[in-house]
C-alpha atoms as a PDB file:
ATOM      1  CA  UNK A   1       0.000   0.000   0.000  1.00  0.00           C
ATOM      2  CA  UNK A   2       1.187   3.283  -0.664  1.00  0.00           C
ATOM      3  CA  UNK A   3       1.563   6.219   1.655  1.00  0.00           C
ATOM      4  CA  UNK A   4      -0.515   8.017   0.099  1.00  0.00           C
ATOM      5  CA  UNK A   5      -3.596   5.491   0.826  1.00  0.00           C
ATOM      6  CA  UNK A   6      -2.374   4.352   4.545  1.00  0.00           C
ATOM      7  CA  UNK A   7      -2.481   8.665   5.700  1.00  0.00           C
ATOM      8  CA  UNK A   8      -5.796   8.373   3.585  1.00  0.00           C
ATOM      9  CA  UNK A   9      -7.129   5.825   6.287  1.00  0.00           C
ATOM     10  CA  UNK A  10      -5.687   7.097   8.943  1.00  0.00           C
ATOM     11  CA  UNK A  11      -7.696  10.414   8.664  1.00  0.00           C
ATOM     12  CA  UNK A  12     -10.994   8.286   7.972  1.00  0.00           C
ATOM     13  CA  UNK A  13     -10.588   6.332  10.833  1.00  0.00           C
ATOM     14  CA  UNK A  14      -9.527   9.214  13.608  1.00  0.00           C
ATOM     15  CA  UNK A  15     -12.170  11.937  11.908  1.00  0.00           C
ATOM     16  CA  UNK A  16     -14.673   8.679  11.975  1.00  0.00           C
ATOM     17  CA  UNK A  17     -14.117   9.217  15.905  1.00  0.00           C
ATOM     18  CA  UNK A  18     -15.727  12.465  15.762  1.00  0.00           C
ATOM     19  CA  UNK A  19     -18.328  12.014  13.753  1.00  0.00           C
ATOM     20  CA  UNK A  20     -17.377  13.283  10.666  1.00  0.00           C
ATOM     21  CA  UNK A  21     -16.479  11.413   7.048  1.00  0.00           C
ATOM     22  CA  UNK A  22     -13.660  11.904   4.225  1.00  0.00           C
ATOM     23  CA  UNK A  23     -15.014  11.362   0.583  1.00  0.00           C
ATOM     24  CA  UNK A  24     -12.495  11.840  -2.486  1.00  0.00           C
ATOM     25  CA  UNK A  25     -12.995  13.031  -5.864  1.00  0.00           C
ATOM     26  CA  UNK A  26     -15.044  10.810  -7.710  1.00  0.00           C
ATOM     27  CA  UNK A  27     -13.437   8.579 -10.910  1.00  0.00           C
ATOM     28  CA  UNK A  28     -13.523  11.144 -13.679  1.00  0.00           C
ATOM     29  CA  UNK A  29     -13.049  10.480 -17.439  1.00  0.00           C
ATOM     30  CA  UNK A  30      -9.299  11.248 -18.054  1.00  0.00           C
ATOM     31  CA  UNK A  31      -9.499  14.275 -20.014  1.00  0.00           C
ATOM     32  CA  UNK A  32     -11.164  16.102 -17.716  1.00  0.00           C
ATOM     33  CA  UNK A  33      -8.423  16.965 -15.322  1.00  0.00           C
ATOM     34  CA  UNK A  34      -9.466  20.148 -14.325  1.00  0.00           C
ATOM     35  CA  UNK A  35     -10.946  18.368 -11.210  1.00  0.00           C
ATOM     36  CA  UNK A  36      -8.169  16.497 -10.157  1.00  0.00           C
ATOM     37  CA  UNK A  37      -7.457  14.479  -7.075  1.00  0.00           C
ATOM     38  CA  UNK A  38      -9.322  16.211  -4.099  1.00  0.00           C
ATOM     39  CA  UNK A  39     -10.960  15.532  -0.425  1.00  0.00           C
ATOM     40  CA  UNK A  40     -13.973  16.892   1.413  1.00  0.00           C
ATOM     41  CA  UNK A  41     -14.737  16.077   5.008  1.00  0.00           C
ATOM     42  CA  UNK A  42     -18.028  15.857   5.875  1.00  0.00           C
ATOM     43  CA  UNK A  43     -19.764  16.181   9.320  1.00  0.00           C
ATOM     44  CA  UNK A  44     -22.260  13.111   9.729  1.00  0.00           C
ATOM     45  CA  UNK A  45     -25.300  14.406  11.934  1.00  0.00           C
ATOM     46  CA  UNK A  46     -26.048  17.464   9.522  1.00  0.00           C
ATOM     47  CA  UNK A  47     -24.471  15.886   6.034  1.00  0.00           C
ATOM     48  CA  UNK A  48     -23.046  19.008   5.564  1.00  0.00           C
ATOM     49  CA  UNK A  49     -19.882  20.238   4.247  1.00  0.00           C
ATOM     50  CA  UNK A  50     -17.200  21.064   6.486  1.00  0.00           C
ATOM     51  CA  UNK A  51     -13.991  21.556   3.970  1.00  0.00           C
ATOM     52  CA  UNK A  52     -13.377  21.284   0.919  1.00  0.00           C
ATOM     53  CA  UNK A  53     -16.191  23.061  -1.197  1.00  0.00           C
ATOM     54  CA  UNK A  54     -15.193  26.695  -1.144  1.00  0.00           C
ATOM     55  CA  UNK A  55     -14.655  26.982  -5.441  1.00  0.00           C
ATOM     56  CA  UNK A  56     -15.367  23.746  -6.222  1.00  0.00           C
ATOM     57  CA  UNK A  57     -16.592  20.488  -5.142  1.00  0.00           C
ATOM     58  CA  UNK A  58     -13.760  18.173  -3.994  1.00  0.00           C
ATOM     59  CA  UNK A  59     -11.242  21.344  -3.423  1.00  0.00           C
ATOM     60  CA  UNK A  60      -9.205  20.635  -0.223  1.00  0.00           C
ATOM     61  CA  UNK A  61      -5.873  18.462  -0.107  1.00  0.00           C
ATOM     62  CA  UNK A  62      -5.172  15.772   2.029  1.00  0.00           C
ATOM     63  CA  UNK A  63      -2.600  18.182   3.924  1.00  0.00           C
ATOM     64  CA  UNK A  64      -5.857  20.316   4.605  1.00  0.00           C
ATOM     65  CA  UNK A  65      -8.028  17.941   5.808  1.00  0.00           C
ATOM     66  CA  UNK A  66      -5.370  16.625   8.440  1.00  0.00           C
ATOM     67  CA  UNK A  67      -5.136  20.343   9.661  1.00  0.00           C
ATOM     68  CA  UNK A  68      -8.666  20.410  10.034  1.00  0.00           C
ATOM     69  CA  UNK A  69      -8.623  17.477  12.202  1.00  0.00           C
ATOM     70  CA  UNK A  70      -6.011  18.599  14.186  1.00  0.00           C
ATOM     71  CA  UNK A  71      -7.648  22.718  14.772  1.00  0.00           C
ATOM     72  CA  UNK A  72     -11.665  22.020  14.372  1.00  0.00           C
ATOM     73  CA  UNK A  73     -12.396  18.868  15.343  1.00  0.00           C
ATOM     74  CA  UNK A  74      -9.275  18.425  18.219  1.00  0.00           C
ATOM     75  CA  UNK A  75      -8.271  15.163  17.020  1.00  0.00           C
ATOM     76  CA  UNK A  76      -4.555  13.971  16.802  1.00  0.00           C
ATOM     77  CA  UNK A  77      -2.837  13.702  13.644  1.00  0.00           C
ATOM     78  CA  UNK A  78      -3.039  11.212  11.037  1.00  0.00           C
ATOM     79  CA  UNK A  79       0.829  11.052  10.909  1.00  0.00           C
ATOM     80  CA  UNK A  80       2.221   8.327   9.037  1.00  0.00           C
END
């Protein structure tokens, strides 16, 4: 597995604790790259956004969403 996809489930599982959810960019035909490969964390109860949607769906990185774990939601980091 790469690191990419082990800090990837690491941030599920400790924002899972706290009631919120990380969903990824959905599979996208390959010329449309202007969406890339981004996150949005989602708080459960309300199914409302909590990052990631300011310009576009899908707009945080993975970088962002472990910040927002560690500020918002007071959770440790999902450090490798």
């Amino acid at each position: 597995m790469s690191s990419l996809k082990v800090r990837e489930n690491k941030l599920r599982r400790h924002l899972a604790r706290h009631n919120h959810r990380l969903e990824k960019t959905p599979s996208r035909h390959w010329s449309k790259s202007f969406y890339g490969a981004g996150y949005m964390v989602i708080e459960n109860y309300t199914n409302s956004v909590a990052l990631g949607c300011f310009h576009q769906p899908y707009d945080a990185t993975l970088e962002q969403a472990e910040a927002f774990l560690t500020r918002f939601v007071g959770g440790a980091p999902a450090a490798v």
